[in-house]
N, C-alpha and C. Protein backbone atom coordinates (compact mmCIF):
# COMPACT_ATOMS: atom_id res chain seq x y z
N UNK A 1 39.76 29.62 47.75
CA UNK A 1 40.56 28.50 47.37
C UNK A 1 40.08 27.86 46.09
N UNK A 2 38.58 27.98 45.86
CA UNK A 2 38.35 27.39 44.58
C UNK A 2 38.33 28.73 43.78
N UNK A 3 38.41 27.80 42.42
CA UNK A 3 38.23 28.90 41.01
C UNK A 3 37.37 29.27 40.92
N UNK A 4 36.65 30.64 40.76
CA UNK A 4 35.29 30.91 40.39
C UNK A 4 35.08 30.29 38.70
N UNK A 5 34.36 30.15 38.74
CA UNK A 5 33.05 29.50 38.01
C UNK A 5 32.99 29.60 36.16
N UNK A 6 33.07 29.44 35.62
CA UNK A 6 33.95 30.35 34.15
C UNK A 6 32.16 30.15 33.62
N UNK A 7 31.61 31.41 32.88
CA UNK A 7 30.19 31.43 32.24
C UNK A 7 30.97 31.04 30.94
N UNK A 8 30.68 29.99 30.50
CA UNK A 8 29.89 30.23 28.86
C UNK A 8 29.71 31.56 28.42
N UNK A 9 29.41 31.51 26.87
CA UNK A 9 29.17 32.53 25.99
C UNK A 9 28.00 31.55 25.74
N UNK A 10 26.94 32.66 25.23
CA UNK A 10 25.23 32.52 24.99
C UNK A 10 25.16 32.66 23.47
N UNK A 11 26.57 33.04 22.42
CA UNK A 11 26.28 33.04 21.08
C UNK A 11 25.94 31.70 20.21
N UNK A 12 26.69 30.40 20.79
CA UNK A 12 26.23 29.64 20.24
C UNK A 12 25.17 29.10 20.73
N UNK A 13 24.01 29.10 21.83
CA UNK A 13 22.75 28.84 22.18
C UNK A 13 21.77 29.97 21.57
N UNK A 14 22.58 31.08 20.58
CA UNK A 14 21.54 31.46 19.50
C UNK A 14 21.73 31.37 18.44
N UNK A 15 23.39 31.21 18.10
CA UNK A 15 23.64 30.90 16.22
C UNK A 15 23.07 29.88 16.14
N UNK A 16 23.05 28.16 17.10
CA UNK A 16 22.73 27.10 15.86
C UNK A 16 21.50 26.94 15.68
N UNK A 17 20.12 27.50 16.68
CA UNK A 17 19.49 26.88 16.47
C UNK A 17 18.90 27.88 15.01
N UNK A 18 19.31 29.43 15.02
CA UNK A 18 19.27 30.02 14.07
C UNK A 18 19.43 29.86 12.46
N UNK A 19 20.99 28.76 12.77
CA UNK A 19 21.78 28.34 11.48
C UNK A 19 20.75 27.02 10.96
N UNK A 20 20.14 26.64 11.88
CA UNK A 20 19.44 25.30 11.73
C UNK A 20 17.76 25.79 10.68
N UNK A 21 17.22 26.54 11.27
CA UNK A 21 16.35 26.95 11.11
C UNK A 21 16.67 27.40 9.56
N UNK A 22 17.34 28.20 8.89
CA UNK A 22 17.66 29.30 7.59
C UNK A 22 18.38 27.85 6.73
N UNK A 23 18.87 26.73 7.58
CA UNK A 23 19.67 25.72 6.74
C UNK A 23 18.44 24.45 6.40
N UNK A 24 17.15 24.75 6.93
CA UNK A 24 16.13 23.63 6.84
C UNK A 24 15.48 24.59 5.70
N UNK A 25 15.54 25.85 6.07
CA UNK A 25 14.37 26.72 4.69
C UNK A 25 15.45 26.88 3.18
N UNK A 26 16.41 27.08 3.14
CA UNK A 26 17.32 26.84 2.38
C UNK A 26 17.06 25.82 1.55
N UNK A 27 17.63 24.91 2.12
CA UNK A 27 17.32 23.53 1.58
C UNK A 27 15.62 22.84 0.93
N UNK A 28 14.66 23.51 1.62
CA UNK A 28 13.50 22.80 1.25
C UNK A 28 13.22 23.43 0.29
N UNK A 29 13.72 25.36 -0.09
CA UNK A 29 13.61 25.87 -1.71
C UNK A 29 14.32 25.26 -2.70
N UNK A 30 15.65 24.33 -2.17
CA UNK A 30 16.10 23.65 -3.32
C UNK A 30 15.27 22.60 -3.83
N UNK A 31 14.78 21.96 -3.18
CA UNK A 31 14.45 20.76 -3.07
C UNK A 31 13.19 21.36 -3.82
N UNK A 32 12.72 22.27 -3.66
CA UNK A 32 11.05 22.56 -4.22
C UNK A 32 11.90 23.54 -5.85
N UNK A 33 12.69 23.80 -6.05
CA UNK A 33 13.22 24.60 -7.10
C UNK A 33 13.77 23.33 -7.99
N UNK A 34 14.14 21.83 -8.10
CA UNK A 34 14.39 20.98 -8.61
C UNK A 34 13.55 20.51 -9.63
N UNK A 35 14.21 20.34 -11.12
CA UNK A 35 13.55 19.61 -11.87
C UNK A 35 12.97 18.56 -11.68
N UNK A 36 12.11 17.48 -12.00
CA UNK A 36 11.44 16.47 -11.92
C UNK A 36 12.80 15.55 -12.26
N UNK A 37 13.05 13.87 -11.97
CA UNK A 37 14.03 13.28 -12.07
C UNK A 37 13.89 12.80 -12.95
N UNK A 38 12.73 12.47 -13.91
CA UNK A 38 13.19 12.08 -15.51
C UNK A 38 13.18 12.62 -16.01
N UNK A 39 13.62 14.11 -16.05
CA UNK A 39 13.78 15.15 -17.32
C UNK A 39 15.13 15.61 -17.02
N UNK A 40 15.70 15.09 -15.47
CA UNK A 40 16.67 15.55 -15.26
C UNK A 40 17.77 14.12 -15.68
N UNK A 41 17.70 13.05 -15.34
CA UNK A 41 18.01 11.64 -15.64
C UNK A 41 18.36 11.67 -17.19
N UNK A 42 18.07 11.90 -18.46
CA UNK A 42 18.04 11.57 -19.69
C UNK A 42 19.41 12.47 -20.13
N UNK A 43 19.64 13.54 -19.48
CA UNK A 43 20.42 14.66 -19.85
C UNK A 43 21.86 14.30 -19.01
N UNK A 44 21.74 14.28 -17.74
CA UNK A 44 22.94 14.17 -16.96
C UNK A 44 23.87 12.95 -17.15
N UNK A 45 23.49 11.64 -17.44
CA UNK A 45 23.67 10.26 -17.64
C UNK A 45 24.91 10.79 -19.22
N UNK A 46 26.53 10.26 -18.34
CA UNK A 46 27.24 10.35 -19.32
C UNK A 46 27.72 9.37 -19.43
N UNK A 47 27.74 8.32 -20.81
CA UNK A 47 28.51 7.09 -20.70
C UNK A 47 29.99 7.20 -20.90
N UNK A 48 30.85 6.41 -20.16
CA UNK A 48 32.37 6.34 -20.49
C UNK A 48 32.57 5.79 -22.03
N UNK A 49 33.77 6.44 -22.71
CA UNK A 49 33.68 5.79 -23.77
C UNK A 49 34.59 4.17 -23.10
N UNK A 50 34.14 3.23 -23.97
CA UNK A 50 34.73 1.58 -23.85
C UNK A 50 35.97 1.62 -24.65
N UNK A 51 37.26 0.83 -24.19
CA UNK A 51 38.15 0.91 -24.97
C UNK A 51 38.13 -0.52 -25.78
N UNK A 52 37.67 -1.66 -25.52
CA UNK A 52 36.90 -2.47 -26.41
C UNK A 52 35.55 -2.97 -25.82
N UNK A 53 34.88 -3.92 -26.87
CA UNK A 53 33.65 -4.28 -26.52
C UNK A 53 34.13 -5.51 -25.16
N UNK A 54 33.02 -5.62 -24.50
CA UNK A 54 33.44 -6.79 -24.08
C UNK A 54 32.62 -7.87 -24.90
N UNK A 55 33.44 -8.96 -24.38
CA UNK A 55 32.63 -10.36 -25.38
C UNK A 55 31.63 -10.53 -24.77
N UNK A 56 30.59 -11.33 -25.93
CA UNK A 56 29.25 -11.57 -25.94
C UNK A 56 29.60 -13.19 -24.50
N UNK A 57 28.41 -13.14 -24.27
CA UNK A 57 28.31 -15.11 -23.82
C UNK A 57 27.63 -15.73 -24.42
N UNK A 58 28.02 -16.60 -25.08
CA UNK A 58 26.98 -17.49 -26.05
C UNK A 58 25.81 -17.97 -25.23
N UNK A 59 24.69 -17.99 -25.73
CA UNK A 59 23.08 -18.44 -24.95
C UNK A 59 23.15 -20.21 -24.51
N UNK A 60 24.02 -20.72 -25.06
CA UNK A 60 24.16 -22.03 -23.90
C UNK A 60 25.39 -21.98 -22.78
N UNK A 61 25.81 -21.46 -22.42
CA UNK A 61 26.41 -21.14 -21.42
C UNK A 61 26.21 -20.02 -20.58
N UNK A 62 25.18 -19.19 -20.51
CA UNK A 62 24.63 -18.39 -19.74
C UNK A 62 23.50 -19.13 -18.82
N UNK A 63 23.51 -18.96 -17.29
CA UNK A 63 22.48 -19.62 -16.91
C UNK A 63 21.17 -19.49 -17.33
N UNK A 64 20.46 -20.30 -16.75
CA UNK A 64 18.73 -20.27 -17.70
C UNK A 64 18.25 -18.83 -16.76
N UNK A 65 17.08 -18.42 -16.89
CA UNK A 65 16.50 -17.48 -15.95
C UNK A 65 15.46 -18.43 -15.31
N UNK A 66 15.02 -18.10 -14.12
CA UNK A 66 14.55 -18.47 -13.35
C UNK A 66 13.33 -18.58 -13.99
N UNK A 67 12.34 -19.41 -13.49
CA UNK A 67 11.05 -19.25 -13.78
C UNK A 67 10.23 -18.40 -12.85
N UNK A 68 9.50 -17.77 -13.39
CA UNK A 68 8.70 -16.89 -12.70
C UNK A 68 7.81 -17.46 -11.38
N UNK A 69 8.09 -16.75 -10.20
CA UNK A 69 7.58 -17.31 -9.15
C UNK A 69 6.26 -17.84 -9.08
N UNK A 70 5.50 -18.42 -8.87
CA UNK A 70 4.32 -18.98 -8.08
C UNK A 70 4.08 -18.65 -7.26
N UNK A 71 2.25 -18.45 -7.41
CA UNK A 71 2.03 -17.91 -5.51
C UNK A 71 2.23 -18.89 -4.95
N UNK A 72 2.36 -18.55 -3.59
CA UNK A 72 2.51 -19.85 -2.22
C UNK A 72 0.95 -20.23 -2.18
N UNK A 73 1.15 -21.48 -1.95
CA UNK A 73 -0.67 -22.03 -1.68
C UNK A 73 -0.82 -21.26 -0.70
N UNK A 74 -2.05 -21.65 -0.25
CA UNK A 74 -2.69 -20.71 0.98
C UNK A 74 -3.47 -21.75 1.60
């Protein structure tokens, strides 16, 4: 009266942990095959061209800058 029992397939309890494994070594040759980030930074950095400047703010109407913090007493 009942349904027997339906097995699973056993391919994916060996592809992922497989895919996992070849996708962690993969990745850590990229990561070790990568230029350093300021030699790579100076080159890649493309500015948009501006279609005008924007305007300046005149130095009395820009807020002041903060003064540089103070330690906290102790």
């Amino acid at each position: 009266m009942s349904e027997p029992e339906k097995k699973g397939s056993a391919w994916p309890w060996i592809l992922v942990p497989v895919a996992a494994v070849s996708m962690f070594f993969v990745l850590r040759q990229c990561r070790q095959s990568l230029p350093p980030a300021d030699h790579a930074g100076s080159s890649a950095i493309v500015e948009p061209a501006a279609a005008a400047p924007l305007p300046e703010v005149p130095p009395e109407a820009a807020p002041e800058a903060a003064p540089a913090s103070a330690p906290a007493p102790q």
